[in-house]
C-alpha atoms as a PDB file:
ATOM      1  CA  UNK A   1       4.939 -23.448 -13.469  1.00  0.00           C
ATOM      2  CA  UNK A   2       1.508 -21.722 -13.396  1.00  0.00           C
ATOM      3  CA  UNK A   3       1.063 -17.957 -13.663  1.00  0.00           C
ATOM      4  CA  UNK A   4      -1.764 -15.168 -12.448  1.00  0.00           C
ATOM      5  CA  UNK A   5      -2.034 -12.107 -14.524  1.00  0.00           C
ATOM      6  CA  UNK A   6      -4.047  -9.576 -12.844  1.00  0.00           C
ATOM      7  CA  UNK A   7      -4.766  -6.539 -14.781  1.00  0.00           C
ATOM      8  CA  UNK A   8      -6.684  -3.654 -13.137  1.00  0.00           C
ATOM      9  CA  UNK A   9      -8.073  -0.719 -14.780  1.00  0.00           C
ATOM     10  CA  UNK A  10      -9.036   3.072 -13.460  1.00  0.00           C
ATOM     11  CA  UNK A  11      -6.407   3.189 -11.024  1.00  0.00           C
ATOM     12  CA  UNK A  12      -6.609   6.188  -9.100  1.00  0.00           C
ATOM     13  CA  UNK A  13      -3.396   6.139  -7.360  1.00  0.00           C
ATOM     14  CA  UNK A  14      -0.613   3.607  -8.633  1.00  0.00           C
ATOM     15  CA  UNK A  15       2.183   5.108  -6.554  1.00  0.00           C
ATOM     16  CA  UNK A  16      -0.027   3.853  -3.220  1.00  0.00           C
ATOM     17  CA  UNK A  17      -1.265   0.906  -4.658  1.00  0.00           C
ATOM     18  CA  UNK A  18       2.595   0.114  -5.321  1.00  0.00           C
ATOM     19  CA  UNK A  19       3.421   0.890  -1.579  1.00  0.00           C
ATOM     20  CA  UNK A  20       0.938  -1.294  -0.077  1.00  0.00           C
ATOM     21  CA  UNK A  21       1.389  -3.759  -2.487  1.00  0.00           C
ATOM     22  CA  UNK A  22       5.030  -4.118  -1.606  1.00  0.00           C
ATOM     23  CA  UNK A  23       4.085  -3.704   2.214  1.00  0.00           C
ATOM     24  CA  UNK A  24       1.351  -5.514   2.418  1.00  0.00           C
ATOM     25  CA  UNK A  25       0.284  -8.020  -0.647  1.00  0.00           C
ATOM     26  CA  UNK A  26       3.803  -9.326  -1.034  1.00  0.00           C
ATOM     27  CA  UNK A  27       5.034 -10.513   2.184  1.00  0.00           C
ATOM     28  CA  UNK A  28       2.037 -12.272   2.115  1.00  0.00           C
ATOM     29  CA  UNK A  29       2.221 -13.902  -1.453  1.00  0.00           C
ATOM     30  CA  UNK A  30       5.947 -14.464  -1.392  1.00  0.00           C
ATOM     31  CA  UNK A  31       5.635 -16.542   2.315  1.00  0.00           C
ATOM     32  CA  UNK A  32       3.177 -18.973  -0.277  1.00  0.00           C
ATOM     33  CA  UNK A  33       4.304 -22.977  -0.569  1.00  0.00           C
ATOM     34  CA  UNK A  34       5.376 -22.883  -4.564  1.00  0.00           C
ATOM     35  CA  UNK A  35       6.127 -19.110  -4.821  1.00  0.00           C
ATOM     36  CA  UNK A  36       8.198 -18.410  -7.489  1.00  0.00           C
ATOM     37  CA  UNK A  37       8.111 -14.384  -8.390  1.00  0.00           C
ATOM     38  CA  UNK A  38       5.926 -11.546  -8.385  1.00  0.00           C
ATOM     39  CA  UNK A  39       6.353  -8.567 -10.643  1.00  0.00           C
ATOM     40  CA  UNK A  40       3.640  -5.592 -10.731  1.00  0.00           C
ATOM     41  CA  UNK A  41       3.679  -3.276 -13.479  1.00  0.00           C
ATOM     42  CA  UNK A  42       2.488   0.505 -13.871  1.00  0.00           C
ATOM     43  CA  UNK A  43       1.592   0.631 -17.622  1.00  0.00           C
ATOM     44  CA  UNK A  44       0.543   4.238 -17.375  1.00  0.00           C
ATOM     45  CA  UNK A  45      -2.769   5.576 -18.428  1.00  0.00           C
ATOM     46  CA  UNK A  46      -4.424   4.187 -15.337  1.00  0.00           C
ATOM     47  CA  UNK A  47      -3.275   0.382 -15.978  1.00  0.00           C
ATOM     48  CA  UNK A  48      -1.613  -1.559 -13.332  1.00  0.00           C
ATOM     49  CA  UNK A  49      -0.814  -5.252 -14.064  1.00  0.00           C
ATOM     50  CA  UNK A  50       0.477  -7.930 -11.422  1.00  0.00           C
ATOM     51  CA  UNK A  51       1.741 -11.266 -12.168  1.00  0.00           C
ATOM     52  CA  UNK A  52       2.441 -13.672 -10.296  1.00  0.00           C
ATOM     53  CA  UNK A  53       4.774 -17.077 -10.770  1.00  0.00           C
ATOM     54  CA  UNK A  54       4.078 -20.561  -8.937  1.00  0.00           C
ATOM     55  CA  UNK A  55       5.741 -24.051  -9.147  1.00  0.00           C
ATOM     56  CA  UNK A  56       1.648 -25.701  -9.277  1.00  0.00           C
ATOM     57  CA  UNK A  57      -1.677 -24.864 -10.117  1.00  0.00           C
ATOM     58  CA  UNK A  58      -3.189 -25.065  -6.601  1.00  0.00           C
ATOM     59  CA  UNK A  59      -0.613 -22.283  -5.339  1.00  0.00           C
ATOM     60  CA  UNK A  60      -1.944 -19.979  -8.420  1.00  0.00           C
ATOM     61  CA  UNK A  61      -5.463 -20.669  -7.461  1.00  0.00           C
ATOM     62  CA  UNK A  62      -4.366 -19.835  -3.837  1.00  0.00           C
ATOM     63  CA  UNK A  63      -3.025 -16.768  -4.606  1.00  0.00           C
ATOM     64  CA  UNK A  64      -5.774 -15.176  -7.035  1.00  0.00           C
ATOM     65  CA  UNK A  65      -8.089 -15.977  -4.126  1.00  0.00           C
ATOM     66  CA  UNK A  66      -5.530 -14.096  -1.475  1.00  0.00           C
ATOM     67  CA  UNK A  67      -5.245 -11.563  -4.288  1.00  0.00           C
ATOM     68  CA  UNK A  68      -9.161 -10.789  -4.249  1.00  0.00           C
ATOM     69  CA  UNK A  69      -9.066 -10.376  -0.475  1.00  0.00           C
ATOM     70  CA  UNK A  70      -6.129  -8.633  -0.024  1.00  0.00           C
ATOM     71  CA  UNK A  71      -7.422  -5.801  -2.493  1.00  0.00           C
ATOM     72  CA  UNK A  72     -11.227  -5.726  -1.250  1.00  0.00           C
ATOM     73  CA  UNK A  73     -10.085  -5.056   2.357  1.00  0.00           C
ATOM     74  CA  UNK A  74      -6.614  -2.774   1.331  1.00  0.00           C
ATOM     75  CA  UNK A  75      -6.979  -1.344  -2.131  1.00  0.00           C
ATOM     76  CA  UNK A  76     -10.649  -1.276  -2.975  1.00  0.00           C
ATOM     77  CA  UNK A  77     -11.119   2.575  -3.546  1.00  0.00           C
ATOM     78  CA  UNK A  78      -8.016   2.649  -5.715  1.00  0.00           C
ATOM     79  CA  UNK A  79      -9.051   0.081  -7.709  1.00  0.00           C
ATOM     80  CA  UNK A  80     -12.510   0.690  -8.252  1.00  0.00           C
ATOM     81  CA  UNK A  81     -13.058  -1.620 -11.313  1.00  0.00           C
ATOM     82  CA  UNK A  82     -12.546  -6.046 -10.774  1.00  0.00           C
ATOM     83  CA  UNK A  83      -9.404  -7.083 -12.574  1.00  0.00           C
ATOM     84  CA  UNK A  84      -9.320  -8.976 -15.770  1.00  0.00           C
ATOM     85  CA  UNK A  85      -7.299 -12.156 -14.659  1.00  0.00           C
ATOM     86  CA  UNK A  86      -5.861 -14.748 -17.307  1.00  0.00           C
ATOM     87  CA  UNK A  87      -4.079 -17.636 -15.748  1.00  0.00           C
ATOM     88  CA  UNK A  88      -2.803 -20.639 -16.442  1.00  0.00           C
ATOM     89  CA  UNK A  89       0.449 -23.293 -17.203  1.00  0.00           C
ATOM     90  CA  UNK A  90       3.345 -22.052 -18.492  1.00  0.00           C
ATOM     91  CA  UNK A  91       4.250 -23.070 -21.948  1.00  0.00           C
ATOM     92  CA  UNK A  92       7.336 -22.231 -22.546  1.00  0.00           C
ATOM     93  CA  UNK A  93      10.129 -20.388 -20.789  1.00  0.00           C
ATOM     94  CA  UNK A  94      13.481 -18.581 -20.876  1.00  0.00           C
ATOM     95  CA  UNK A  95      15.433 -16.643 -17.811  1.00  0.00           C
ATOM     96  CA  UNK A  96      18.575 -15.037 -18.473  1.00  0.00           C
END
């Protein structure tokens, strides 16, 4: 599995950047060959974090490209600074 962390900084508005997430970002990401989960996080303070969960590498790339997009043409002036994204393989895993 590969993983996207996206974490954005000097968000204005994370109750509208949740709603058009959900409306808009995720029906997209989630329709995605390899999509495994999505999870985005309000860590307070101005911090929102996304990850998202694919079965390969190209998917990941994929979506951190759709991700860019998406948020430049929906989200822009509530996310007024580029996100710091770490991706990469998963290493090791546990669901309950």
């Amino acid at each position: 599995m590969y993983v996207a962390v996206r974490r954005f900084e000097g968000v204005t508005d994370p109750q509208k950047v949740t709603q058009v997430a959900k409306e808009g970002f995720v029906p997209i990401i989630s329709e995605m060959p390899g999509f495994v989960a999505y999870y985005l996080v309000d860590a307070g303070d101005g911090v929102t974090v996304s990850t998202s969960v694919f079965e390969h590498k190209d998917a990941e790339e994929q979506s951190t490209f759709l991700a860019g997009e998406f948020v430049a043409e929906h989200l822009a002036p509530l996310l007024p600074n580029p996100p710091q994204v770490t991706a990469g393989e998963v290493v090791a895993y546990k669901a309950g």
